[in-house]
C-alpha atoms as a PDB file:
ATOM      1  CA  UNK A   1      87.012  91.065  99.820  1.00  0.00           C
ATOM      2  CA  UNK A   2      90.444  90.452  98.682  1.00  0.00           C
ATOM      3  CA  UNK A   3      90.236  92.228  94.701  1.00  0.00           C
ATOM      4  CA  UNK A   4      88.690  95.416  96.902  1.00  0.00           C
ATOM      5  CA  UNK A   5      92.066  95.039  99.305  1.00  0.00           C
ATOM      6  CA  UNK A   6      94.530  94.442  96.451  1.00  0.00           C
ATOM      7  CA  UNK A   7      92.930  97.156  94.078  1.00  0.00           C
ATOM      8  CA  UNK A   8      93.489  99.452  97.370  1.00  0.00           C
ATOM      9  CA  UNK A   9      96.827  98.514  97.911  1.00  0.00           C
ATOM     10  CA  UNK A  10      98.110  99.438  94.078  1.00  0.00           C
ATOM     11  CA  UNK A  11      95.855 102.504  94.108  1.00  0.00           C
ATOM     12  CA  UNK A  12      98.370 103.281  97.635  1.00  0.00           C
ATOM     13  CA  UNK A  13     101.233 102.263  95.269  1.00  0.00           C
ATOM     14  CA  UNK A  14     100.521 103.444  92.042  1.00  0.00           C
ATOM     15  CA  UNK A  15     101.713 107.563  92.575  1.00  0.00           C
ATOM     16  CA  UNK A  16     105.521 108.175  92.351  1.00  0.00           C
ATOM     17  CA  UNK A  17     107.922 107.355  95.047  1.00  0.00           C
ATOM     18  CA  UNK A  18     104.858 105.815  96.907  1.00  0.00           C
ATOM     19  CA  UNK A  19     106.662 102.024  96.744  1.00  0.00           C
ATOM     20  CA  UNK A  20     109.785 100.663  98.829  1.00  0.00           C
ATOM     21  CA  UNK A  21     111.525  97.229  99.191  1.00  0.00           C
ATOM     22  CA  UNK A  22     113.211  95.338 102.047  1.00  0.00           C
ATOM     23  CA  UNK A  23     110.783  97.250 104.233  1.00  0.00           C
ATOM     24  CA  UNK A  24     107.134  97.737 104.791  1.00  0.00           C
ATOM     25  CA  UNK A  25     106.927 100.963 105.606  1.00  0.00           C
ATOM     26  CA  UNK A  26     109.843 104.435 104.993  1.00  0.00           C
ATOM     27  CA  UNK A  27     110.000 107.500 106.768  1.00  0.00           C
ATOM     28  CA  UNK A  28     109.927 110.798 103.901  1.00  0.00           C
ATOM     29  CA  UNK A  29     113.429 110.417 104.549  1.00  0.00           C
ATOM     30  CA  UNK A  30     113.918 106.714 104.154  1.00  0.00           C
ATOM     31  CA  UNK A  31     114.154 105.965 107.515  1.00  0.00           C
ATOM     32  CA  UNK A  32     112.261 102.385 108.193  1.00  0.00           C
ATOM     33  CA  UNK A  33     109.278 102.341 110.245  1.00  0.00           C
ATOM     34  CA  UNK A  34     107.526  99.740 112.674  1.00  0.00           C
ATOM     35  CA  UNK A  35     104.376 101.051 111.940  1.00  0.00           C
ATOM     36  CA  UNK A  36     102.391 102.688 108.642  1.00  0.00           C
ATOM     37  CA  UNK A  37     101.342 105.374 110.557  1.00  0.00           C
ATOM     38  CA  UNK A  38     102.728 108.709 108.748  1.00  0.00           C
ATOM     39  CA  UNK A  39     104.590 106.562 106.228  1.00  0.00           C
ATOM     40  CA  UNK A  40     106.036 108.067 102.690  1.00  0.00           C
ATOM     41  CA  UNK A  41     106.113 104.694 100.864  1.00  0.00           C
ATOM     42  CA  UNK A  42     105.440 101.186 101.349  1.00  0.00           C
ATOM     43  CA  UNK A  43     106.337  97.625 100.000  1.00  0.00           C
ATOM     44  CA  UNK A  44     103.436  95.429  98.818  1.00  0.00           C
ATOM     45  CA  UNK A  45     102.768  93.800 102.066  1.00  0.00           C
ATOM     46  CA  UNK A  46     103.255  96.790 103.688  1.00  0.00           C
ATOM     47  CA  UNK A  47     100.009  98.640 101.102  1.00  0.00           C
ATOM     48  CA  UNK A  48      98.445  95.518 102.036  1.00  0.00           C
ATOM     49  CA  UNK A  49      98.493  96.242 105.434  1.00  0.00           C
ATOM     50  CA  UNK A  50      98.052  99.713 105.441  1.00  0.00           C
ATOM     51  CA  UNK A  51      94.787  99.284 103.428  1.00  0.00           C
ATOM     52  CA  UNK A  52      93.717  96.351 105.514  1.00  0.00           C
ATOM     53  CA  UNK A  53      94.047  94.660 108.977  1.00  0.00           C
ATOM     54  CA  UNK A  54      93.525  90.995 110.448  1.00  0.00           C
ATOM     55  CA  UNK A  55      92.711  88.189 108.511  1.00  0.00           C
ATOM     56  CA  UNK A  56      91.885  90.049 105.025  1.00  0.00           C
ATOM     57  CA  UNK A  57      95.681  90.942 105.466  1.00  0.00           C
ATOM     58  CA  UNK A  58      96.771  87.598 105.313  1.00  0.00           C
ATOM     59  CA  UNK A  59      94.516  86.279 103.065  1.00  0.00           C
ATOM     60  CA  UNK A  60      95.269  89.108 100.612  1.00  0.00           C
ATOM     61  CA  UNK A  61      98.825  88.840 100.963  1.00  0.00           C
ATOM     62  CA  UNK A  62      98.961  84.863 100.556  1.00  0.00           C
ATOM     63  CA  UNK A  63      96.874  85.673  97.568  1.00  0.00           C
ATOM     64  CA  UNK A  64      99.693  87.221  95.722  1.00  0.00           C
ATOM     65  CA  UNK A  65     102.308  85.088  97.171  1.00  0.00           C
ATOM     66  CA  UNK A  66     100.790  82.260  94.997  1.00  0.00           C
ATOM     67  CA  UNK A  67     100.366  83.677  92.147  1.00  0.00           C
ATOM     68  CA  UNK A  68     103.620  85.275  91.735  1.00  0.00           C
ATOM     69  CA  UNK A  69     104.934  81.726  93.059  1.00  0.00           C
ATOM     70  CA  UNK A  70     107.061  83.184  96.114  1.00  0.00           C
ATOM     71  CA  UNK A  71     106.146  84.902  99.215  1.00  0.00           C
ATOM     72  CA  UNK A  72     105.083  88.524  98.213  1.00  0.00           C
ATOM     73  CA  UNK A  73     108.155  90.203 100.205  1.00  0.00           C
ATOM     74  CA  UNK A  74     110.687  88.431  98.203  1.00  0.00           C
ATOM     75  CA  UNK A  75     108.845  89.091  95.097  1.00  0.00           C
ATOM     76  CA  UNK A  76     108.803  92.508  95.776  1.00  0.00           C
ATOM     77  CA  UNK A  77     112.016  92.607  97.094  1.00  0.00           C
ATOM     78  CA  UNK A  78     114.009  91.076  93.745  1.00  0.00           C
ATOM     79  CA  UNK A  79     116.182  93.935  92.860  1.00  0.00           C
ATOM     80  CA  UNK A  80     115.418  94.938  89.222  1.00  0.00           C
ATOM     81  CA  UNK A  81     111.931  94.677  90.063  1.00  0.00           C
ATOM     82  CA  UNK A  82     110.065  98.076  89.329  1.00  0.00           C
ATOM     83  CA  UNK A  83     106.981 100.099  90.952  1.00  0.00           C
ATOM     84  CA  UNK A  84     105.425  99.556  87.891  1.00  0.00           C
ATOM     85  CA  UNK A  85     105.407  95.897  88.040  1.00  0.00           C
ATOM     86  CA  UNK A  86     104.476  95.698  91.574  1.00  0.00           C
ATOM     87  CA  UNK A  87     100.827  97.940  90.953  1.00  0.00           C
ATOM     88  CA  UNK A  88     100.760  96.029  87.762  1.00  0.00           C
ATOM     89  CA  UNK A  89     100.680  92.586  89.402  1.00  0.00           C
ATOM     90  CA  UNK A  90      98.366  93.799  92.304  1.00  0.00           C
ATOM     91  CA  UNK A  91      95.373  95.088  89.683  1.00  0.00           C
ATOM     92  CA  UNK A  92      95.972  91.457  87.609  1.00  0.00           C
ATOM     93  CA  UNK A  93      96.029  89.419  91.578  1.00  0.00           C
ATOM     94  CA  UNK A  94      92.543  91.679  91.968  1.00  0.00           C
ATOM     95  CA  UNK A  95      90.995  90.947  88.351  1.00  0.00           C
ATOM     96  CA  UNK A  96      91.908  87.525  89.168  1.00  0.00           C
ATOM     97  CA  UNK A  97      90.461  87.715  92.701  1.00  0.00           C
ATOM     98  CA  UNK A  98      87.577  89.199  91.416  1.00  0.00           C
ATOM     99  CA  UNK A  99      86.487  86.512  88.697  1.00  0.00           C
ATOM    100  CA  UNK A 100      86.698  84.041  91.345  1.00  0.00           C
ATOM    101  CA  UNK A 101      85.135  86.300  93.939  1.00  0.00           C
ATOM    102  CA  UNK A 102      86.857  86.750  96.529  1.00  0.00           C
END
């Protein structure tokens, strides 16, 4: 169910330092990782995936992409953009999600 992934994904988001940009997953130290596995933060798609794996993934992250009107890296990527915003936008994409129910 998509509003369960997305909800997951800001919950993943949502405590300090938890979010990146231009990459889906950081080291502790900032280093970028290939793979989620012992990550320190994460960009949306990278909470998506981290959450989620296979189709839900895509689906979930296509999701977003329309409703913020870009794809959800760029989005997430836009420099003054904020953690805030990011969790913020996932929980609406989910309350959305979840009135349509998906």
């Amino acid at each position: 169910m998509i509003a369960e992934t997305l909800d997951r994904a800001a919950d993943l988001l949502e405590p300090e330092g938890r979010w990146t940009q231009h990459a889906n997953y950081r080291s502790e130290g900032g280093h970028i990782l290939i793979r989620g596995v012992n990550a320190a933060s994460y960009c949306l798609v990278g909470a998506i995936e981290t959450v989620k794996s296979g189709p839900d993934t895509r689906e979930a992250v296509s999701f977003v992409s329309r409703r913020v009107g870009v794809a959800a890296t760029a989005w997430n990527d836009v420099p003054t953009r904020t953690q805030k915003q990011v969790v913020a936008k996932l929980r609406e994409c989910a309350k959305i999600a979840r009135k349509r129910g998906d």
